[in-house]
Every structure is written in C-alpha cells, then in structure tokens.
Protein backbone atom coordinates (compact mmCIF):
# COMPACT_ATOMS: atom_id res chain seq x y z
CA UNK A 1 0.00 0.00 0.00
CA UNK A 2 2.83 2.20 0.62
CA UNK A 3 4.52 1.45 -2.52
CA UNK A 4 1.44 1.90 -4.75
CA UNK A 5 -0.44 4.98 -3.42
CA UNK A 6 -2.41 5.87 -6.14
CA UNK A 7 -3.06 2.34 -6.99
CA UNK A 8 -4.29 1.37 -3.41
CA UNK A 9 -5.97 4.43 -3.06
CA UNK A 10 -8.13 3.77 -6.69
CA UNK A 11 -8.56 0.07 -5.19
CA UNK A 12 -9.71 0.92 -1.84
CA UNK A 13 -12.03 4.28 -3.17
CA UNK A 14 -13.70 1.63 -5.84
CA UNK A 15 -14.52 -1.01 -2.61
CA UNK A 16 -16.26 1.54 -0.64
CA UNK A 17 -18.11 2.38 -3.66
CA UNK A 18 -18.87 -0.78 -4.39
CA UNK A 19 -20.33 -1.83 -0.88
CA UNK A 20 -22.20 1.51 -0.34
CA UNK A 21 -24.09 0.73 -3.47
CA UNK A 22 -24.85 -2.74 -2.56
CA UNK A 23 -26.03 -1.67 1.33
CA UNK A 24 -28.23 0.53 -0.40
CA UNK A 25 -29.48 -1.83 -2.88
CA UNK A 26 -30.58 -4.46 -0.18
CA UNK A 27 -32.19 -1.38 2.08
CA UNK A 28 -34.20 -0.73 -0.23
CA UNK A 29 -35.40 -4.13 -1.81
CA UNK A 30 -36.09 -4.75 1.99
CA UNK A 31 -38.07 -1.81 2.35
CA UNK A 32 -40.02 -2.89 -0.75
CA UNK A 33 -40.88 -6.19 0.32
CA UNK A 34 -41.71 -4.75 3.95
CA UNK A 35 -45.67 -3.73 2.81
CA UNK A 36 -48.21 -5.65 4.12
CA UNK A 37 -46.22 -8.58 5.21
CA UNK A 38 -47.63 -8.64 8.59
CA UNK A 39 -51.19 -9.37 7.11
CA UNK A 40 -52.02 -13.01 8.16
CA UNK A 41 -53.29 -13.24 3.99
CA UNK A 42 -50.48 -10.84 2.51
CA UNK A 43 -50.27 -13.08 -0.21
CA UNK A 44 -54.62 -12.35 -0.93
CA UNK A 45 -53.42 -8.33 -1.09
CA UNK A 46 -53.50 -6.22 -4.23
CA UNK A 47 -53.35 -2.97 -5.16
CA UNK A 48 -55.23 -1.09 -7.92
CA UNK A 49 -53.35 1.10 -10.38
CA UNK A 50 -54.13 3.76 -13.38
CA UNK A 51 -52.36 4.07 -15.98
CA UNK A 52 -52.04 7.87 -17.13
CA UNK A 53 -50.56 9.04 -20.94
CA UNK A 54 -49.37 12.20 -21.34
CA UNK A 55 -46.81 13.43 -24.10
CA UNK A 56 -46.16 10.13 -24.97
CA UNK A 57 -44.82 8.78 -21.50
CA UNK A 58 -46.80 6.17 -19.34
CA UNK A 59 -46.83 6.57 -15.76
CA UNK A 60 -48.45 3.98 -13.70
CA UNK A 61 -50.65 5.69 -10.18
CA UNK A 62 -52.06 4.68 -7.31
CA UNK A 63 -54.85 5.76 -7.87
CA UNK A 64 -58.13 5.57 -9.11
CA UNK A 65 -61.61 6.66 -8.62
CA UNK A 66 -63.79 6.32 -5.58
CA UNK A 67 -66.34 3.55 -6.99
CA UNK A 68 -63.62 1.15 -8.12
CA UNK A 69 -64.02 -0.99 -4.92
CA UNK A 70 -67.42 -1.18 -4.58
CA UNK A 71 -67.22 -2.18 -8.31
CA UNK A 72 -64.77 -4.25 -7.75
CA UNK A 73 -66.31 -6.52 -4.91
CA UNK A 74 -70.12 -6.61 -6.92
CA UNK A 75 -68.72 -7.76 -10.02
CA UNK A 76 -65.70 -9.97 -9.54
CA UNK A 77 -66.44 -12.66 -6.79
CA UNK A 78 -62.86 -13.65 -6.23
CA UNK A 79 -62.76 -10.15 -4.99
CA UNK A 80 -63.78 -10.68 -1.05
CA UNK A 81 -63.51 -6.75 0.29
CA UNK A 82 -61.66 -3.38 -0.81
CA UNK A 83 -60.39 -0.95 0.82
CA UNK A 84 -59.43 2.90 -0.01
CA UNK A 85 -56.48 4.73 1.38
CA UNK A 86 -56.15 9.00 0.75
CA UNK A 87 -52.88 10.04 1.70
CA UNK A 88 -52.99 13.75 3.85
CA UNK A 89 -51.38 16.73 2.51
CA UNK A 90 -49.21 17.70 5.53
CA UNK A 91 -49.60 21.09 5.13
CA UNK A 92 -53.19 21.19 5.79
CA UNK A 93 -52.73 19.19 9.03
CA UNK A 94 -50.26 21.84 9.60
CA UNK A 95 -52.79 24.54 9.58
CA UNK A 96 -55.02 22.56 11.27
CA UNK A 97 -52.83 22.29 14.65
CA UNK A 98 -52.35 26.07 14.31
C-alpha cells in the first residue's frame, strides 16, 4: 500500500463504492418487500393502479376513482372486500394544529 499509493488508493475508493451501493441496494429491496407482510393473507393483497398518458410517457398511479371498490367486490367474486387509502397533505394538518 505504501509502494502503490495511487493504486491502493483507486482500489480501496472503488470497494467503498462498491459496498455503499450494494447496502443501499438491499435497504431498499427490503423496504419494498416490507408492505403488508404482517397481514395473516399478505399473499390475498392487491393494489389497484391507473395508468395515465401524457406526451407520450406512461406513468403507472395509485390511484383511481372512488367507486372502483365497490365495483370491484359486486362484479368480480374472487374479490372478497376493498379498501381505499387517501394520503394527507401535511400542510393542511399543519394549519389545522395552528
């Protein structure tokens, strides 16, 4: 290492690198398998998704409109109960506590 400064130094630099990346790389495939895996029927879960176009990109949402569920559970009977989730906007929770 002495000998080689540069060299160990390049070595060394490119390691670190290399482990960060994978640490973050298992973080966060943990953190995406983490949902709803404490449901006794986590395997029964699913969640809905629209599909939006705009200027020729496809984005996939989250979202979708209220009577989906409903829908959902009268038409399809594999379907055995929905649920619907509205995330809060923090700033008017904010206001709220002011």
């Amino acid at each position: 290492m002495r000998k080689y400064k540069s060299y160990s130094f390049i070595n060394i630099f490119g390691l670190s690198i290399g482990i960060s990346c994978c640490i973050l790389i298992l973080a966060y495939i943990g953190y995406e398998f983490s949902f709803d895996g404490y449901h006794k029927n986590a395997d029964n879960i699913y969640r809905v998704v629209s599909q939006q176009v705009a200027m020729g990109k496809t984005r996939e949402l989250a979202i979708s409109p209220a009577p989906v569920g409903a829908t959902l559970v009268k038409d399809y009977p594999e379907v055995l109960d929905s649920a619907r989730f509205m995330p809060t906007n923090p700033s008017l929770i904010y206001s709220l506590l002011i």
